[in-house]
PDB file of N, CA and C in Angstrom:
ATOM      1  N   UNK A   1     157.160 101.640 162.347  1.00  0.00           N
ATOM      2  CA  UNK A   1     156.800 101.318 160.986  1.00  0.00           C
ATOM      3  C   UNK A   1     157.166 102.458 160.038  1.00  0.00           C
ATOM      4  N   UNK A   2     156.741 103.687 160.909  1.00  0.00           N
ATOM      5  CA  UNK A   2     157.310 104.775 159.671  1.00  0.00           C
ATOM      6  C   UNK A   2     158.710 104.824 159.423  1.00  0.00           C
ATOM      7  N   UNK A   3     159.461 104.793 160.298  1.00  0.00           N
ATOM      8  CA  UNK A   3     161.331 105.050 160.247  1.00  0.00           C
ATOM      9  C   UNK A   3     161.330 103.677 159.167  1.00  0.00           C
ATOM     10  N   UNK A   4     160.701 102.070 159.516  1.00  0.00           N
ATOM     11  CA  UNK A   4     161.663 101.717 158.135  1.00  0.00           C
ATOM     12  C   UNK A   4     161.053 102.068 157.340  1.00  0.00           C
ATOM     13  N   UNK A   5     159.867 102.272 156.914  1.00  0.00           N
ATOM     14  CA  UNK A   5     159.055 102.664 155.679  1.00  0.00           C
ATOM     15  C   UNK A   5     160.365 103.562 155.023  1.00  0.00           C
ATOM     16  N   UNK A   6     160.875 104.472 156.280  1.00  0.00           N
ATOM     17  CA  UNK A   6     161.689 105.862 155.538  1.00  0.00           C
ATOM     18  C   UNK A   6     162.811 105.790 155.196  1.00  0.00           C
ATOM     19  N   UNK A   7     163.502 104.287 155.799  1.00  0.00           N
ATOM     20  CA  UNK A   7     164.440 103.296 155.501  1.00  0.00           C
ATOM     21  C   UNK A   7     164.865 102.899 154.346  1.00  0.00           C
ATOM     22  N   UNK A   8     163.785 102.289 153.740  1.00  0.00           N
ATOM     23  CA  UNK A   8     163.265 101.289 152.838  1.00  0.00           C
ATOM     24  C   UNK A   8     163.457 102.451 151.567  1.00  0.00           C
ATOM     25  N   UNK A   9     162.540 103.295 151.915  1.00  0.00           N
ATOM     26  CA  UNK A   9     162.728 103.994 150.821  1.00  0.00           C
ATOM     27  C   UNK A   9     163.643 104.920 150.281  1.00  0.00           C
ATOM     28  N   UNK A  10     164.398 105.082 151.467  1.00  0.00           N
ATOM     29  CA  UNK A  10     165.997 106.209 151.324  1.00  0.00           C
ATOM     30  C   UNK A  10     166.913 105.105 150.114  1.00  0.00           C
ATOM     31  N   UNK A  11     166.919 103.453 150.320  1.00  0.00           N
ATOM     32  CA  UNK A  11     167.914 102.801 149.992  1.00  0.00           C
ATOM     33  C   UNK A  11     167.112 102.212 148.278  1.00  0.00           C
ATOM     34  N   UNK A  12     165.685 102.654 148.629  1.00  0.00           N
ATOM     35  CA  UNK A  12     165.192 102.140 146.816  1.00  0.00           C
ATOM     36  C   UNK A  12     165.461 103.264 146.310  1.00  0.00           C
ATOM     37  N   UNK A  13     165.730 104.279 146.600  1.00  0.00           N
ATOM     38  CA  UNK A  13     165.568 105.542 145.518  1.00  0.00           C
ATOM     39  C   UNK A  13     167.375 106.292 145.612  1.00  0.00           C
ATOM     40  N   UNK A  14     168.211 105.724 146.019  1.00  0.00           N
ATOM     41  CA  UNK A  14     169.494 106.142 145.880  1.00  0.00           C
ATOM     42  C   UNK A  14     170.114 105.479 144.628  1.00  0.00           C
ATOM     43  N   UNK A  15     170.215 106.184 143.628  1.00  0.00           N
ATOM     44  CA  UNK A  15     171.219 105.279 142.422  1.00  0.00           C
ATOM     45  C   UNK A  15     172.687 104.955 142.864  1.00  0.00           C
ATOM     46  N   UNK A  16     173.125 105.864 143.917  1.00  0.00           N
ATOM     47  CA  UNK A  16     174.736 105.356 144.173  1.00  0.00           C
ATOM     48  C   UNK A  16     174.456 103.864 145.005  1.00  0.00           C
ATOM     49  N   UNK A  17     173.549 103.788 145.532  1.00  0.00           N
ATOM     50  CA  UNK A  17     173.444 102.005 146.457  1.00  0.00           C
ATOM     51  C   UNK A  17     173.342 101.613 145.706  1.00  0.00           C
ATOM     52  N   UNK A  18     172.320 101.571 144.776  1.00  0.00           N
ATOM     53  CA  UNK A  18     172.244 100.733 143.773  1.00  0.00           C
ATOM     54  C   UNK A  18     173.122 100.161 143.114  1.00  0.00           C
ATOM     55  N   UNK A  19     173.848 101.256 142.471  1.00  0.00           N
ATOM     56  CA  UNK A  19     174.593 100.982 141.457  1.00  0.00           C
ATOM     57  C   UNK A  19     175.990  99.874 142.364  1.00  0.00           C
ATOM     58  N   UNK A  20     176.308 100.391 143.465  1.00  0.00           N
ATOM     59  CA  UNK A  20     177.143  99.420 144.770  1.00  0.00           C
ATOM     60  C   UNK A  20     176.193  98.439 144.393  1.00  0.00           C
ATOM     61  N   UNK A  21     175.218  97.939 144.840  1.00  0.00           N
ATOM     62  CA  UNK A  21     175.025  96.654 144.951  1.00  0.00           C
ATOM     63  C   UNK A  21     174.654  96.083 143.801  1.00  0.00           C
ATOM     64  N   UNK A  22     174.836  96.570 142.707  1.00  0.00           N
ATOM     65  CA  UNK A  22     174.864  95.596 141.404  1.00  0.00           C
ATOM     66  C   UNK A  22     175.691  95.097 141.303  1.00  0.00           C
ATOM     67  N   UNK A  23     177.014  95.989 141.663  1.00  0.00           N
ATOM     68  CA  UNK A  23     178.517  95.321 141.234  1.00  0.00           C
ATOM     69  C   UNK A  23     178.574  94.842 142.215  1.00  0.00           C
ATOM     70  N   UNK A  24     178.319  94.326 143.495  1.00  0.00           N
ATOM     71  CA  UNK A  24     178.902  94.064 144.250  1.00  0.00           C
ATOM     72  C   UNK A  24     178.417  92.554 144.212  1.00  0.00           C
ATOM     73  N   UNK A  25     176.904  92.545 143.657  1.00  0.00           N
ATOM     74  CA  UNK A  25     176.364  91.213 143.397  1.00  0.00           C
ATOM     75  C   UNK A  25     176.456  90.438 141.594  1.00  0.00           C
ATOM     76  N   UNK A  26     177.355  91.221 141.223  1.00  0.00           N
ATOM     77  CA  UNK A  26     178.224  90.905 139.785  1.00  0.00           C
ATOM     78  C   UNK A  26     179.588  90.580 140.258  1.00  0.00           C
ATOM     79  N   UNK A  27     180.444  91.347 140.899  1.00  0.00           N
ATOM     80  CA  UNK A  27     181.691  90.162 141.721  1.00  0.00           C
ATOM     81  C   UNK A  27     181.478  89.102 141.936  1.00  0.00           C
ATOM     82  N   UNK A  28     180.345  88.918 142.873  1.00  0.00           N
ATOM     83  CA  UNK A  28     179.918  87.463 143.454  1.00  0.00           C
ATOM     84  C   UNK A  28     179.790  86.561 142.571  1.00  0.00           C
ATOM     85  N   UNK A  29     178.930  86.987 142.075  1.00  0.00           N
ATOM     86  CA  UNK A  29     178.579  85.899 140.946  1.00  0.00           C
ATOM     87  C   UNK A  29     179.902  85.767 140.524  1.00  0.00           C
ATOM     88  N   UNK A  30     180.759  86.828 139.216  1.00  0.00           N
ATOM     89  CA  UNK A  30     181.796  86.112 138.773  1.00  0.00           C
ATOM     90  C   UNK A  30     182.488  85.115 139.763  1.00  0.00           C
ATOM     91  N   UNK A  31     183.016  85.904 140.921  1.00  0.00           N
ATOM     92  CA  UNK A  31     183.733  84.654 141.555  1.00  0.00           C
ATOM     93  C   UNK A  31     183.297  83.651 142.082  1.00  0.00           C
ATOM     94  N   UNK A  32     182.166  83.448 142.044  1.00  0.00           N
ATOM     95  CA  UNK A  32     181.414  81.643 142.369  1.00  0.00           C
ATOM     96  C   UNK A  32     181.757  81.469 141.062  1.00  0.00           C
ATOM     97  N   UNK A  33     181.556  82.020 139.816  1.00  0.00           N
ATOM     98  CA  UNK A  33     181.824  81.023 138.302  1.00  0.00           C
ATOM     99  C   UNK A  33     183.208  80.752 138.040  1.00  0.00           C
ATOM    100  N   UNK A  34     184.234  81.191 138.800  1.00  0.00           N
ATOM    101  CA  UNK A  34     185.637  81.350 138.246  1.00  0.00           C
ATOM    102  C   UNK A  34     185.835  79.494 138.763  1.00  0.00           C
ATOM    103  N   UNK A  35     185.053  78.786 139.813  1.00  0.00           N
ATOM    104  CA  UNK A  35     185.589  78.163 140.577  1.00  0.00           C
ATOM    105  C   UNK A  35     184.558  76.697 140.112  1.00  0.00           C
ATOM    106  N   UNK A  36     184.001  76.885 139.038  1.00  0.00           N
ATOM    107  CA  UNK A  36     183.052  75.843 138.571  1.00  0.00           C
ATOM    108  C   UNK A  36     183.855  75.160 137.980  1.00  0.00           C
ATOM    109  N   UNK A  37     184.567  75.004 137.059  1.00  0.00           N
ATOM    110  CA  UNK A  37     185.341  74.200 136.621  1.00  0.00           C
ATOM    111  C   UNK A  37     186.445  73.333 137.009  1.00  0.00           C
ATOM    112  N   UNK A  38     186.236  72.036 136.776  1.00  0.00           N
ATOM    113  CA  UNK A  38     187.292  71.077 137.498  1.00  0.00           C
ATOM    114  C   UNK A  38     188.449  71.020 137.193  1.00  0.00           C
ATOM    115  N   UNK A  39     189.412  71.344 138.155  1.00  0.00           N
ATOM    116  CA  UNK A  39     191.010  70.587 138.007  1.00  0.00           C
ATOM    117  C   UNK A  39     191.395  70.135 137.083  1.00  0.00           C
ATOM    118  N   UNK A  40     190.400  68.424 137.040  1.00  0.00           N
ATOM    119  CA  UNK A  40     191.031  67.870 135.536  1.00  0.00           C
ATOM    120  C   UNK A  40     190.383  68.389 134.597  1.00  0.00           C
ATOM    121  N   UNK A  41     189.309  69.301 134.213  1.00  0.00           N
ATOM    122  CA  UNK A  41     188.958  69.964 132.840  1.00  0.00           C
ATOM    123  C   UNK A  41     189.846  70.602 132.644  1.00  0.00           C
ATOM    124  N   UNK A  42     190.637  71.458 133.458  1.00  0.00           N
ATOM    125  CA  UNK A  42     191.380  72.744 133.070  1.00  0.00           C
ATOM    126  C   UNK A  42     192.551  72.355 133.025  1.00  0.00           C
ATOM    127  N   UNK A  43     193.078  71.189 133.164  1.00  0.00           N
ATOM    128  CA  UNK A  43     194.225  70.782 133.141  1.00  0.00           C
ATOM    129  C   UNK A  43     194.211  69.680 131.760  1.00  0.00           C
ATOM    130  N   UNK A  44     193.219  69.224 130.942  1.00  0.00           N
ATOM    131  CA  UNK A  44     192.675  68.767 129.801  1.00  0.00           C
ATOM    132  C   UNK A  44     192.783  69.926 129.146  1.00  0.00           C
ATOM    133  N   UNK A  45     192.255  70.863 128.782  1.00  0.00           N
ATOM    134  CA  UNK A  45     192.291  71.719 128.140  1.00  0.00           C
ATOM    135  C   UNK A  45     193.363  72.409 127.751  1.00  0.00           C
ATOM    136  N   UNK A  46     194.034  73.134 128.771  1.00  0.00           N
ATOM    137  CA  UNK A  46     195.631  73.359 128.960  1.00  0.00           C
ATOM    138  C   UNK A  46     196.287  72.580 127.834  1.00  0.00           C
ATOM    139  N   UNK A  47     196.121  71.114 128.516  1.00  0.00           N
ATOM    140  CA  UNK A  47     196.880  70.117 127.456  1.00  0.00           C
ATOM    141  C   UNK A  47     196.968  70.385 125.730  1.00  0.00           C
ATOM    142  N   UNK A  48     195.411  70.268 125.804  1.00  0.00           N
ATOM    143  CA  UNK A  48     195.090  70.185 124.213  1.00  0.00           C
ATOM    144  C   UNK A  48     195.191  71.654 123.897  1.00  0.00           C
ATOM    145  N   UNK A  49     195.279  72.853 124.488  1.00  0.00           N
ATOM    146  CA  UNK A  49     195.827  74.011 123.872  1.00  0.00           C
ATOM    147  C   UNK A  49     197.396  73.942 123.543  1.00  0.00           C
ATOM    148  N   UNK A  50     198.011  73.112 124.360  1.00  0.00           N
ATOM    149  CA  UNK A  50     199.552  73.422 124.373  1.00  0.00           C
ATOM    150  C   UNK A  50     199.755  72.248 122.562  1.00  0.00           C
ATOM    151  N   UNK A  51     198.960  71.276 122.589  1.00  0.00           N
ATOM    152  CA  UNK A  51     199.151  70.477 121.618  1.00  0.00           C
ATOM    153  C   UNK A  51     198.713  71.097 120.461  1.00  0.00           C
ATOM    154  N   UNK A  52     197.924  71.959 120.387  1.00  0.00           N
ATOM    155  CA  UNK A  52     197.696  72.640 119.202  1.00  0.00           C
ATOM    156  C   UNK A  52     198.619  73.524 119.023  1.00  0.00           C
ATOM    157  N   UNK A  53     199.187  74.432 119.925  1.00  0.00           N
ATOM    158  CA  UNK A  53     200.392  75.505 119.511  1.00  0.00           C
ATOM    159  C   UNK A  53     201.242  74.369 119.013  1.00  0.00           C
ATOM    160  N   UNK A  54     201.459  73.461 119.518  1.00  0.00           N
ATOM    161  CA  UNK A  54     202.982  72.811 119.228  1.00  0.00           C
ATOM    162  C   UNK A  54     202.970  72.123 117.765  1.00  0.00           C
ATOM    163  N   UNK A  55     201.523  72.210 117.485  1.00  0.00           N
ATOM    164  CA  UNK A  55     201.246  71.181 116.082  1.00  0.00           C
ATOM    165  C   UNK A  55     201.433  72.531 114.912  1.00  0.00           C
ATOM    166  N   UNK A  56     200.828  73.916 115.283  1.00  0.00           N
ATOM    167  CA  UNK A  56     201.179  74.852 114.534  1.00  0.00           C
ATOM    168  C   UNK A  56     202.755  75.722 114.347  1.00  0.00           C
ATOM    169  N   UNK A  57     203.338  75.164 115.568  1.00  0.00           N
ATOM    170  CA  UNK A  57     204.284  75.538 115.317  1.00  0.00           C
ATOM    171  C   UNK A  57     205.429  74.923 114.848  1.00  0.00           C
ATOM    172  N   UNK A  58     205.372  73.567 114.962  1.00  0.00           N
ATOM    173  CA  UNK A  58     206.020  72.488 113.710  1.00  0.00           C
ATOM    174  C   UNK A  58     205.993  73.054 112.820  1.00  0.00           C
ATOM    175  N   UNK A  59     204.833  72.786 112.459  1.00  0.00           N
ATOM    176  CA  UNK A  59     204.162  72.941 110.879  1.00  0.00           C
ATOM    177  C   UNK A  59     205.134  74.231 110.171  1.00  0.00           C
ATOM    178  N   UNK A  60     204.882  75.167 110.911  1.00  0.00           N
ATOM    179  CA  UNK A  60     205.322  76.561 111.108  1.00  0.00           C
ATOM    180  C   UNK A  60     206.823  76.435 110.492  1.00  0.00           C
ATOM    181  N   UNK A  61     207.960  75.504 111.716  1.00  0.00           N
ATOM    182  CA  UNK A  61     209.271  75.404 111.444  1.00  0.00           C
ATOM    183  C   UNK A  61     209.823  74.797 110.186  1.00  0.00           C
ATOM    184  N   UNK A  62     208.703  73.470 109.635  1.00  0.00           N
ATOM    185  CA  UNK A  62     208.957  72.659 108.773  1.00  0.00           C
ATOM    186  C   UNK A  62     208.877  73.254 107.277  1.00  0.00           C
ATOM    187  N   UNK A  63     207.722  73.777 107.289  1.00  0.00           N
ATOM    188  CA  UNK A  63     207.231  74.504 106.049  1.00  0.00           C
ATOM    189  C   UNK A  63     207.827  75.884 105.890  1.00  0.00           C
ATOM    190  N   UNK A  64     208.022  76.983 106.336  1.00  0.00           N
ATOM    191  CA  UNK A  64     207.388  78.557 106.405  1.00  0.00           C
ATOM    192  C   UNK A  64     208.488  78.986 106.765  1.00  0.00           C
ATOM    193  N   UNK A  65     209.633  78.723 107.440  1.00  0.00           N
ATOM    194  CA  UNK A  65     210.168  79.187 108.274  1.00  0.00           C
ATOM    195  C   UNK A  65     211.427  80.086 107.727  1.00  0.00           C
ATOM    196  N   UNK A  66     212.176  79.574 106.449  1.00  0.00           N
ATOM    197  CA  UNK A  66     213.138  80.184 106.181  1.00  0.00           C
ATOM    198  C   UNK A  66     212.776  81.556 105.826  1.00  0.00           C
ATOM    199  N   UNK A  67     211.309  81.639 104.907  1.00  0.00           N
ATOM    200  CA  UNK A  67     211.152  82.599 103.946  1.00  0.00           C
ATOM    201  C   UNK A  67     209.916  83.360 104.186  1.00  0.00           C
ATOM    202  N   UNK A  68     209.202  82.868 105.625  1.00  0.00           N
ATOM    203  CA  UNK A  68     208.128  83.109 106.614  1.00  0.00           C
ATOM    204  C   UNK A  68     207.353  83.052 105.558  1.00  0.00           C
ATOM    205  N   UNK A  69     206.873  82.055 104.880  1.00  0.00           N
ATOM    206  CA  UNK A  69     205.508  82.353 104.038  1.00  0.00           C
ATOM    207  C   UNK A  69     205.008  80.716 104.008  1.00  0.00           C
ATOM    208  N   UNK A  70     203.510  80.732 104.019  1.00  0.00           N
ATOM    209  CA  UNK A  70     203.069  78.742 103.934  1.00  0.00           C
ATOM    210  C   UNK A  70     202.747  79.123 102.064  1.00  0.00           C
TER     211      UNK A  70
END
């Protein structure tokens, strides 16, 4: 009982573990969240980002373009 008592308390009172196992349980987390999002959301999104560059950049060629100013 005493050795882990002396265990226990070597690993609560070290700031370098600590500070390891914050980040190490902040990786985790990020990479379980990187993987929440579905296929077809991110492939929806994609879409409608690419449709907005392409709508600003019409706009862009049609209007602005010779004299770069709207």
């Amino acid at each position: 009982m005493i050795a882990n008592d002396m265990c226990l308390s070597s690993t609560q009172h070290n700031p370098r573990f600590n500070a390891l196992l914050t980040q190490l349980l902040f990786l985790l987390f990020i990479c379980h969240s990187i993987h929440c999002m579905p296929e077809e959301e991110r492939i929806q999104l994609r879409d409608e980002a690419r449709e907005m560059f392409n709508h600003g950049y019409d706009s862009y060629m049609a209007y602005a373009y010779p004299a770069d100013e709207l």
